[in-house]
PDB file of N, CA and C in Angstrom:
ATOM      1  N   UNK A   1       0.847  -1.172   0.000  1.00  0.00           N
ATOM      2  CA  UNK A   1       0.000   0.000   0.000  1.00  0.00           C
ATOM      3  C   UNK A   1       0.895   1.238   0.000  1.00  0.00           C
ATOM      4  N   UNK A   2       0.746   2.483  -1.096  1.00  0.00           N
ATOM      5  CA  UNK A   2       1.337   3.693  -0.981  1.00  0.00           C
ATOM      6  C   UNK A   2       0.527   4.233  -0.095  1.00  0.00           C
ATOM      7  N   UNK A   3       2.140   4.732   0.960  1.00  0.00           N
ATOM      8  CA  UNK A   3       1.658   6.094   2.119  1.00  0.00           C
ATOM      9  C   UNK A   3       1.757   7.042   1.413  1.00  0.00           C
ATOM     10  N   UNK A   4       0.369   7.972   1.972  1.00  0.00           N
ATOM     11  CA  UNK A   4       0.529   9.136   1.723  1.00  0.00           C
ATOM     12  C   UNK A   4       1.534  10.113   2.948  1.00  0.00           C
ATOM     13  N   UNK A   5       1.813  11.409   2.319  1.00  0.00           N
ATOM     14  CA  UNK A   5       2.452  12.219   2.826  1.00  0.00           C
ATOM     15  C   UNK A   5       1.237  13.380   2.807  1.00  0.00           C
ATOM     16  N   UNK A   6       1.749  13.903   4.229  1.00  0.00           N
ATOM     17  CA  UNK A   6       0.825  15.372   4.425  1.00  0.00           C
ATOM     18  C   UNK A   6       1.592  16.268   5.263  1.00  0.00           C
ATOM     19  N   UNK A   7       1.497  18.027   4.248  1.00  0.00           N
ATOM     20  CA  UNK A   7       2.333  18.505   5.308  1.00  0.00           C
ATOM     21  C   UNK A   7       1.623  19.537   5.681  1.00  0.00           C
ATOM     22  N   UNK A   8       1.866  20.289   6.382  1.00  0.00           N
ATOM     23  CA  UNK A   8       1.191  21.756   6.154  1.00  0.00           C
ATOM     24  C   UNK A   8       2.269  22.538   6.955  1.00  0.00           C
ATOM     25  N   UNK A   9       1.763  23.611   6.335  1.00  0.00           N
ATOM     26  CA  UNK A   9       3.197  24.590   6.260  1.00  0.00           C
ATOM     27  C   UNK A   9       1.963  25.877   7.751  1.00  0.00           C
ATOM     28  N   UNK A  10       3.228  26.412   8.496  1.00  0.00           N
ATOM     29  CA  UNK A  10       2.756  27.080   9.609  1.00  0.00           C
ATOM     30  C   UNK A  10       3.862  28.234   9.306  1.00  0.00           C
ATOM     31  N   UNK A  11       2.864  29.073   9.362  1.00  0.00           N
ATOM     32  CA  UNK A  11       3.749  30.598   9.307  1.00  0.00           C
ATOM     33  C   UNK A  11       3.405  31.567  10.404  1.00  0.00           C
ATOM     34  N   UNK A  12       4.552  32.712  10.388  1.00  0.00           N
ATOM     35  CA  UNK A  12       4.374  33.753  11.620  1.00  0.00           C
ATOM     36  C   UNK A  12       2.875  35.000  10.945  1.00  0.00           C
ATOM     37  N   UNK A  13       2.099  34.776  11.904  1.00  0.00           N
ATOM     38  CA  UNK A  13       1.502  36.194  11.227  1.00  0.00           C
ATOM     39  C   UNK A  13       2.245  37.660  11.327  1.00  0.00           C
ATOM     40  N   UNK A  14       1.186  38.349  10.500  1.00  0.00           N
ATOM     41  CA  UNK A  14       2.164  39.841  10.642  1.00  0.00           C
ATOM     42  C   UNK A  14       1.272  40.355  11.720  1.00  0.00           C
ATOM     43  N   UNK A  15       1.972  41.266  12.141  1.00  0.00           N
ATOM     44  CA  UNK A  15       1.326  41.972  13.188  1.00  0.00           C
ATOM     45  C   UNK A  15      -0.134  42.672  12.868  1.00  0.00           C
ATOM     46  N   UNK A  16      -0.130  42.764  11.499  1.00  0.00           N
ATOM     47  CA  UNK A  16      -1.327  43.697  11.406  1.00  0.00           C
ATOM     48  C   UNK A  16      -2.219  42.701  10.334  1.00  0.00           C
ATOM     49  N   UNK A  17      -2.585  41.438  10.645  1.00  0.00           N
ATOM     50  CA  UNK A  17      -2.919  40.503  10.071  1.00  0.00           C
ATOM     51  C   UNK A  17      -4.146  40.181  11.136  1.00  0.00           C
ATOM     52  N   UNK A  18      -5.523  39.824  10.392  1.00  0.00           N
ATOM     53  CA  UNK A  18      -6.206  40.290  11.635  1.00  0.00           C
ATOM     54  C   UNK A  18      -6.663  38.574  12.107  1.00  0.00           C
ATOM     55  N   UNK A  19      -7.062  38.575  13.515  1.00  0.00           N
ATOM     56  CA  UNK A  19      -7.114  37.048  14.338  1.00  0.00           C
ATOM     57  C   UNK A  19      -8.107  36.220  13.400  1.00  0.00           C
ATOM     58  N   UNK A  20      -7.514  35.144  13.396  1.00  0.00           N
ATOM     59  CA  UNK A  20      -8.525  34.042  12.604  1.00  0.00           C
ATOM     60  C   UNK A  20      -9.548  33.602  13.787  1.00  0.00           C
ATOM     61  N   UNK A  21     -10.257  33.507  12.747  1.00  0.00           N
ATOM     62  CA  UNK A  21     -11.819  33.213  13.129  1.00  0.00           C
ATOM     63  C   UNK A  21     -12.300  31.665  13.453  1.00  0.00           C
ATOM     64  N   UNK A  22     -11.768  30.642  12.621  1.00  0.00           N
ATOM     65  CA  UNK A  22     -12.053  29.693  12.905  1.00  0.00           C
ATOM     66  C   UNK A  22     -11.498  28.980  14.531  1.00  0.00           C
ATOM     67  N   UNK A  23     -12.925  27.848  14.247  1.00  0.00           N
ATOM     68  CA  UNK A  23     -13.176  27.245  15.285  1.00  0.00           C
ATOM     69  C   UNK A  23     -13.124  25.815  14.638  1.00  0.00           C
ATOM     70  N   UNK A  24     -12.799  24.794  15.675  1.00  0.00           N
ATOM     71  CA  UNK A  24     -11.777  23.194  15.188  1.00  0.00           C
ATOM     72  C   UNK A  24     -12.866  21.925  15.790  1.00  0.00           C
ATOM     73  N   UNK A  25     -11.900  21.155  16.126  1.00  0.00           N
ATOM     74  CA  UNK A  25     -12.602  19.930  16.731  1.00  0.00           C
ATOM     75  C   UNK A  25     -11.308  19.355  17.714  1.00  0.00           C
ATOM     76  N   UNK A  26     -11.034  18.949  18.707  1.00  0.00           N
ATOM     77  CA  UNK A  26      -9.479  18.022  19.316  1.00  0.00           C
ATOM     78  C   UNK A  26     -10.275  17.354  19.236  1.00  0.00           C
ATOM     79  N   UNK A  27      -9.061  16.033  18.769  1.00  0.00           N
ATOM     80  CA  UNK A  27      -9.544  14.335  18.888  1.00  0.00           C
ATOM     81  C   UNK A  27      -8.810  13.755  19.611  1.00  0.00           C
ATOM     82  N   UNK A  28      -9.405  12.944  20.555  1.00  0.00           N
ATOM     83  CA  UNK A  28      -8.463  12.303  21.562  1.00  0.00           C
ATOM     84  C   UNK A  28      -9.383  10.518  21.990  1.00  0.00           C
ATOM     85  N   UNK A  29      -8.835   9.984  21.406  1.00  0.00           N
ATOM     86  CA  UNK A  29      -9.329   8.355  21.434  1.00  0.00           C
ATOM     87  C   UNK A  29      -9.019   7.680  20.577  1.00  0.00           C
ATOM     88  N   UNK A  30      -9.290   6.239  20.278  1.00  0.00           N
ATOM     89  CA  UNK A  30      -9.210   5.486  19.586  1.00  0.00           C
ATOM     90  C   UNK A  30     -10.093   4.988  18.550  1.00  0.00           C
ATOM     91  N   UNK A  31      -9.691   4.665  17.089  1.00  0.00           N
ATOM     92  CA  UNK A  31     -10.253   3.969  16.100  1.00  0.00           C
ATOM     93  C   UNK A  31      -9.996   2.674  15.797  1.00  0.00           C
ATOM     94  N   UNK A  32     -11.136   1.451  16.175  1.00  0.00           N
ATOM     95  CA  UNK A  32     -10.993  -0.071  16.374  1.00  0.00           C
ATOM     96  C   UNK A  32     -12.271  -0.320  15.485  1.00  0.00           C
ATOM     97  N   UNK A  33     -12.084  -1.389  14.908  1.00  0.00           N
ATOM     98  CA  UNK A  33     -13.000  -1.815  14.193  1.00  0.00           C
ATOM     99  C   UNK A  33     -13.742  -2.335  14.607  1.00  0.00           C
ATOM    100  N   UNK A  34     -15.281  -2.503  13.735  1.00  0.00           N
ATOM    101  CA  UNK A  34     -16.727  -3.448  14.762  1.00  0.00           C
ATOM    102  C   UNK A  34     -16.315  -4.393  14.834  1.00  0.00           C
ATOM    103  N   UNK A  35     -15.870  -4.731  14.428  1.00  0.00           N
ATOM    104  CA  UNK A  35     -16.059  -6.266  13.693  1.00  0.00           C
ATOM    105  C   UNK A  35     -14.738  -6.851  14.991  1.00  0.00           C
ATOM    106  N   UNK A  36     -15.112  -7.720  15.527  1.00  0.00           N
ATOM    107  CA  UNK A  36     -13.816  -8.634  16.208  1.00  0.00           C
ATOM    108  C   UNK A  36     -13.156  -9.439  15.527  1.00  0.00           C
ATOM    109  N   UNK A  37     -11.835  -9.799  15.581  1.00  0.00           N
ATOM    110  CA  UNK A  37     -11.185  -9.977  15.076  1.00  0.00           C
ATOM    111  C   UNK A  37     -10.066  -9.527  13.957  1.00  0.00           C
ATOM    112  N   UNK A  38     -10.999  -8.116  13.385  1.00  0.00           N
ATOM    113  CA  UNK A  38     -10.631  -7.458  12.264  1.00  0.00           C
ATOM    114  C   UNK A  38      -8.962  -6.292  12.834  1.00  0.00           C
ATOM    115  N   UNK A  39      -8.833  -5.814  11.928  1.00  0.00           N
ATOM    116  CA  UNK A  39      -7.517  -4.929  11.807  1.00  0.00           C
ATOM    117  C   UNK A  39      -7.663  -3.849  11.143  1.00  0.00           C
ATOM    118  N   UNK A  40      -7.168  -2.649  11.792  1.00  0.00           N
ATOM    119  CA  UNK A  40      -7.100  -1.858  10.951  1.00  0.00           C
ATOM    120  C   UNK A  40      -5.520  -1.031  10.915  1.00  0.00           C
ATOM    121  N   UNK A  41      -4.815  -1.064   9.727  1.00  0.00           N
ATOM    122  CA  UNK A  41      -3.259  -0.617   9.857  1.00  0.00           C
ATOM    123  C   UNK A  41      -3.245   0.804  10.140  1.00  0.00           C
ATOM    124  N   UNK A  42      -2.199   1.356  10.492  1.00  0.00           N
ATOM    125  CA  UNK A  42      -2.003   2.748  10.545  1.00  0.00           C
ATOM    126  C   UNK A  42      -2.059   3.540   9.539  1.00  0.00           C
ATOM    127  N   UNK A  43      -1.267   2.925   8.297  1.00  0.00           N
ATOM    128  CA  UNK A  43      -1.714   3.503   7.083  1.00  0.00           C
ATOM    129  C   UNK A  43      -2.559   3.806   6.668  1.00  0.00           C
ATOM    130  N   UNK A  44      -3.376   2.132   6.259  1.00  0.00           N
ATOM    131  CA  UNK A  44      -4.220   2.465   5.709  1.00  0.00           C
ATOM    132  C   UNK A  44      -5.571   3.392   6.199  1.00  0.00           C
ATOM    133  N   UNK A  45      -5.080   3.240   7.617  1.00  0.00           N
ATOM    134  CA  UNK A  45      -6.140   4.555   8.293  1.00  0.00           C
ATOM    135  C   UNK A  45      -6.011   5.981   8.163  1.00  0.00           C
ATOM    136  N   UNK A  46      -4.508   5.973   7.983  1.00  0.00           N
ATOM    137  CA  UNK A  46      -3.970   7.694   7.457  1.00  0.00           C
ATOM    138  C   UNK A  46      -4.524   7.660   6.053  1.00  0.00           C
ATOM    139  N   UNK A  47      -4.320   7.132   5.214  1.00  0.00           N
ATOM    140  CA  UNK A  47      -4.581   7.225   3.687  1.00  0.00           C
ATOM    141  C   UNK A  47      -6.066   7.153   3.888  1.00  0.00           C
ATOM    142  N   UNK A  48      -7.163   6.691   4.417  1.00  0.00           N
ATOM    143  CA  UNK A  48      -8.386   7.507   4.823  1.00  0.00           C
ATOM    144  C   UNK A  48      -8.853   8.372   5.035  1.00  0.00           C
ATOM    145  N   UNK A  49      -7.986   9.074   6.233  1.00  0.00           N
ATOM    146  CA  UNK A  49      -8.188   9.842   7.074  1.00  0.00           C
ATOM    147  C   UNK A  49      -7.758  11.284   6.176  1.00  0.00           C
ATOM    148  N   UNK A  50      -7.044  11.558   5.909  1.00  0.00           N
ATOM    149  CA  UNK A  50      -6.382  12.270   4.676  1.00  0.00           C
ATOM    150  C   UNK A  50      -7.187  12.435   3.628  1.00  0.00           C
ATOM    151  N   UNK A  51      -7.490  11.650   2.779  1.00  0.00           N
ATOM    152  CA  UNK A  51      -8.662  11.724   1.700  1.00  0.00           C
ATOM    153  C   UNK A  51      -9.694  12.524   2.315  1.00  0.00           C
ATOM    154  N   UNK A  52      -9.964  11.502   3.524  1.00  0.00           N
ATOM    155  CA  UNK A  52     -11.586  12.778   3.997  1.00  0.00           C
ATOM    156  C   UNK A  52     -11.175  14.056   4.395  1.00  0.00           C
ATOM    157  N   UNK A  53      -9.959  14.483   5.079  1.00  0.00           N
ATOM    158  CA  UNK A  53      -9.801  15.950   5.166  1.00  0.00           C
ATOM    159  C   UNK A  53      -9.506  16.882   4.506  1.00  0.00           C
ATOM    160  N   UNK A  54      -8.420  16.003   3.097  1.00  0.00           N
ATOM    161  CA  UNK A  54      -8.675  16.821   2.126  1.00  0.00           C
ATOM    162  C   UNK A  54     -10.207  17.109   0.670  1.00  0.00           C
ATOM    163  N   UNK A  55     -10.612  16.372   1.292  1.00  0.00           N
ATOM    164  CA  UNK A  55     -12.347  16.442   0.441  1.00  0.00           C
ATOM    165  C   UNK A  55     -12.833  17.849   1.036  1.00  0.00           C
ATOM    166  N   UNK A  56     -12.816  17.291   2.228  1.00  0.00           N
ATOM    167  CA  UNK A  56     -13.636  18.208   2.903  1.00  0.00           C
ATOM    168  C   UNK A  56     -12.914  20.167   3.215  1.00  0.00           C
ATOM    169  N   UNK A  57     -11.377  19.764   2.777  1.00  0.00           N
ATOM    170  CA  UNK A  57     -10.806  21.158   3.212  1.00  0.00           C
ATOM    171  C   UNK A  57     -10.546  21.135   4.151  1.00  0.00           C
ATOM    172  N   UNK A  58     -10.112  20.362   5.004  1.00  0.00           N
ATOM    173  CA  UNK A  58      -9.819  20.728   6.513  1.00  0.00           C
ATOM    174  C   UNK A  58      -8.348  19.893   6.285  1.00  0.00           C
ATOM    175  N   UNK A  59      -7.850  20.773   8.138  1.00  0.00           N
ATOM    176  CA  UNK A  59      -6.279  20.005   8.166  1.00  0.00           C
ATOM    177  C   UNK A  59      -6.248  19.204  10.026  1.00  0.00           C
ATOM    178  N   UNK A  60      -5.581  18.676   9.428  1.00  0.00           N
ATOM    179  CA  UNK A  60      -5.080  18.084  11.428  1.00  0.00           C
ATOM    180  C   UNK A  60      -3.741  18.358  11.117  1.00  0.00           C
ATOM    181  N   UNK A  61      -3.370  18.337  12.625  1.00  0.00           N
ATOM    182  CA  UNK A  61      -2.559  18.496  13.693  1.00  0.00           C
ATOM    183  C   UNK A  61      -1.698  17.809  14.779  1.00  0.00           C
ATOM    184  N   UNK A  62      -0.928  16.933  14.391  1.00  0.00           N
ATOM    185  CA  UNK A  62      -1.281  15.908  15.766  1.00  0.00           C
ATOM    186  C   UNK A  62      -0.238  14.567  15.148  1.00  0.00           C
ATOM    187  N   UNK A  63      -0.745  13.637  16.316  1.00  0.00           N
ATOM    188  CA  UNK A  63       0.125  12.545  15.910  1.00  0.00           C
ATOM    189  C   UNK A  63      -0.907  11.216  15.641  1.00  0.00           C
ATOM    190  N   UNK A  64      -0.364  10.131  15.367  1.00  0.00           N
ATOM    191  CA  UNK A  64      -1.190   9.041  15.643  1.00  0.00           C
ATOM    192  C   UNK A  64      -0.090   7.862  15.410  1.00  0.00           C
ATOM    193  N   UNK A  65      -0.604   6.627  16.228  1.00  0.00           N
ATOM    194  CA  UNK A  65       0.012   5.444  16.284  1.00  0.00           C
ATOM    195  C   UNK A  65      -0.600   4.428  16.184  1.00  0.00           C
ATOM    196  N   UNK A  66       0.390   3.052  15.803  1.00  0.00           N
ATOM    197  CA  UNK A  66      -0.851   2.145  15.831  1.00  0.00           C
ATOM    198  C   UNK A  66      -0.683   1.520  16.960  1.00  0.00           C
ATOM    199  N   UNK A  67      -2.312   0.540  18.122  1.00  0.00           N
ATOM    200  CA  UNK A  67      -2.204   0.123  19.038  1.00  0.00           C
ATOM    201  C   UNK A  67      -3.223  -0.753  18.701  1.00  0.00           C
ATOM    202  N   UNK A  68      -2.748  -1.784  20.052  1.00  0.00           N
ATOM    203  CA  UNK A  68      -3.834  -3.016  19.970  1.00  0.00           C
ATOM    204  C   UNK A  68      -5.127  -2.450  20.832  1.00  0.00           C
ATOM    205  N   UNK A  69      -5.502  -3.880  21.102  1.00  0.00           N
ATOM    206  CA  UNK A  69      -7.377  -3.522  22.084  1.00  0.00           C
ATOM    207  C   UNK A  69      -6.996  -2.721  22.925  1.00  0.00           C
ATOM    208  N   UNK A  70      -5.780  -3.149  23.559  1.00  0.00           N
ATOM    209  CA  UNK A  70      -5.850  -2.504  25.151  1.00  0.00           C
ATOM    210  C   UNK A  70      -5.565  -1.108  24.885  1.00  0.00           C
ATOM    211  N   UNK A  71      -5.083  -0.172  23.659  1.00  0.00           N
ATOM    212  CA  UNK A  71      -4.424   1.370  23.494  1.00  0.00           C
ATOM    213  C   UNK A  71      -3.336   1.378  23.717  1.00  0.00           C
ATOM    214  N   UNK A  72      -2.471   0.430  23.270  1.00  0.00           N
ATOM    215  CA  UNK A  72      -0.915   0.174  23.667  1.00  0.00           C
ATOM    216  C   UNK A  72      -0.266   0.719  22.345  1.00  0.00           C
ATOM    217  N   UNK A  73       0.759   1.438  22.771  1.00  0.00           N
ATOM    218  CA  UNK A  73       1.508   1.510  20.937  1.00  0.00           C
ATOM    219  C   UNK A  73       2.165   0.030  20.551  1.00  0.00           C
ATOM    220  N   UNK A  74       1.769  -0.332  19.636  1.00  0.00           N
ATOM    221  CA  UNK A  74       2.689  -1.310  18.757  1.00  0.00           C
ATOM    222  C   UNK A  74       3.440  -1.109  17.747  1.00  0.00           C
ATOM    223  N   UNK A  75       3.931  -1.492  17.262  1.00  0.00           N
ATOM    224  CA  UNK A  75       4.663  -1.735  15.699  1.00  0.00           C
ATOM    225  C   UNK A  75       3.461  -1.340  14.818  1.00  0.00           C
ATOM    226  N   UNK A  76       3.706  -0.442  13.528  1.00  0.00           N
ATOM    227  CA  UNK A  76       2.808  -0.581  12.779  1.00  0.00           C
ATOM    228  C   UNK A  76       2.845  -2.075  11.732  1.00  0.00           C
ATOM    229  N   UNK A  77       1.501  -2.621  11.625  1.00  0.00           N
ATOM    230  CA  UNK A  77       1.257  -3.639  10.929  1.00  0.00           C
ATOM    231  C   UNK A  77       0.890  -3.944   9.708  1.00  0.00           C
ATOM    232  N   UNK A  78       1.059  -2.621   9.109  1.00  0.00           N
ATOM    233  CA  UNK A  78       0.865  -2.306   7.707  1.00  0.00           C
ATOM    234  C   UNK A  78       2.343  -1.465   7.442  1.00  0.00           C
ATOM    235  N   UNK A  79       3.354  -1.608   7.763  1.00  0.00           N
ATOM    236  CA  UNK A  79       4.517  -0.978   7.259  1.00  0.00           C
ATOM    237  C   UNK A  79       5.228  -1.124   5.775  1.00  0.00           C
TER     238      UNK A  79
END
């Protein structure tokens, strides 16, 4: 599977640049599949996750890892 890459670029405002307006979402939890037994890789969850934010125009921020049931980091399993 090709990873995607995502970057976004962060710049200084100017002083006379006026306060942004927008308002976000923080995400803080886990994505596990219904289904028992099933898997879901890190990738292929970024290469999801990515598609929908760039559809939609939006950006994240942040990190993510892959973990088992319990929220443990593991090895990614789609490397």
């Amino acid at each position: 599977m090709m990873r995607k890459e995502f970057f976004m670029n962060f710049y200084k405002k100017d002083e006379h640049e006026p306060e942004s307006e927008e308002i976000g979402v923080k995400l803080d939890g886990f994505v596990l599949p219904l289904k028992d037994g099933e898997k879901i890789g890190h990738n292929e969850f970024l290469n999801k996750f990515l598609d929908f934010l760039e559809a939609e125009g939006w950006s994240y921020t942040g990190g993510s890892v892959q973990i088992d049931f319990d929220g443990n980091a593991i090895e990614d399993i789609d490397d």
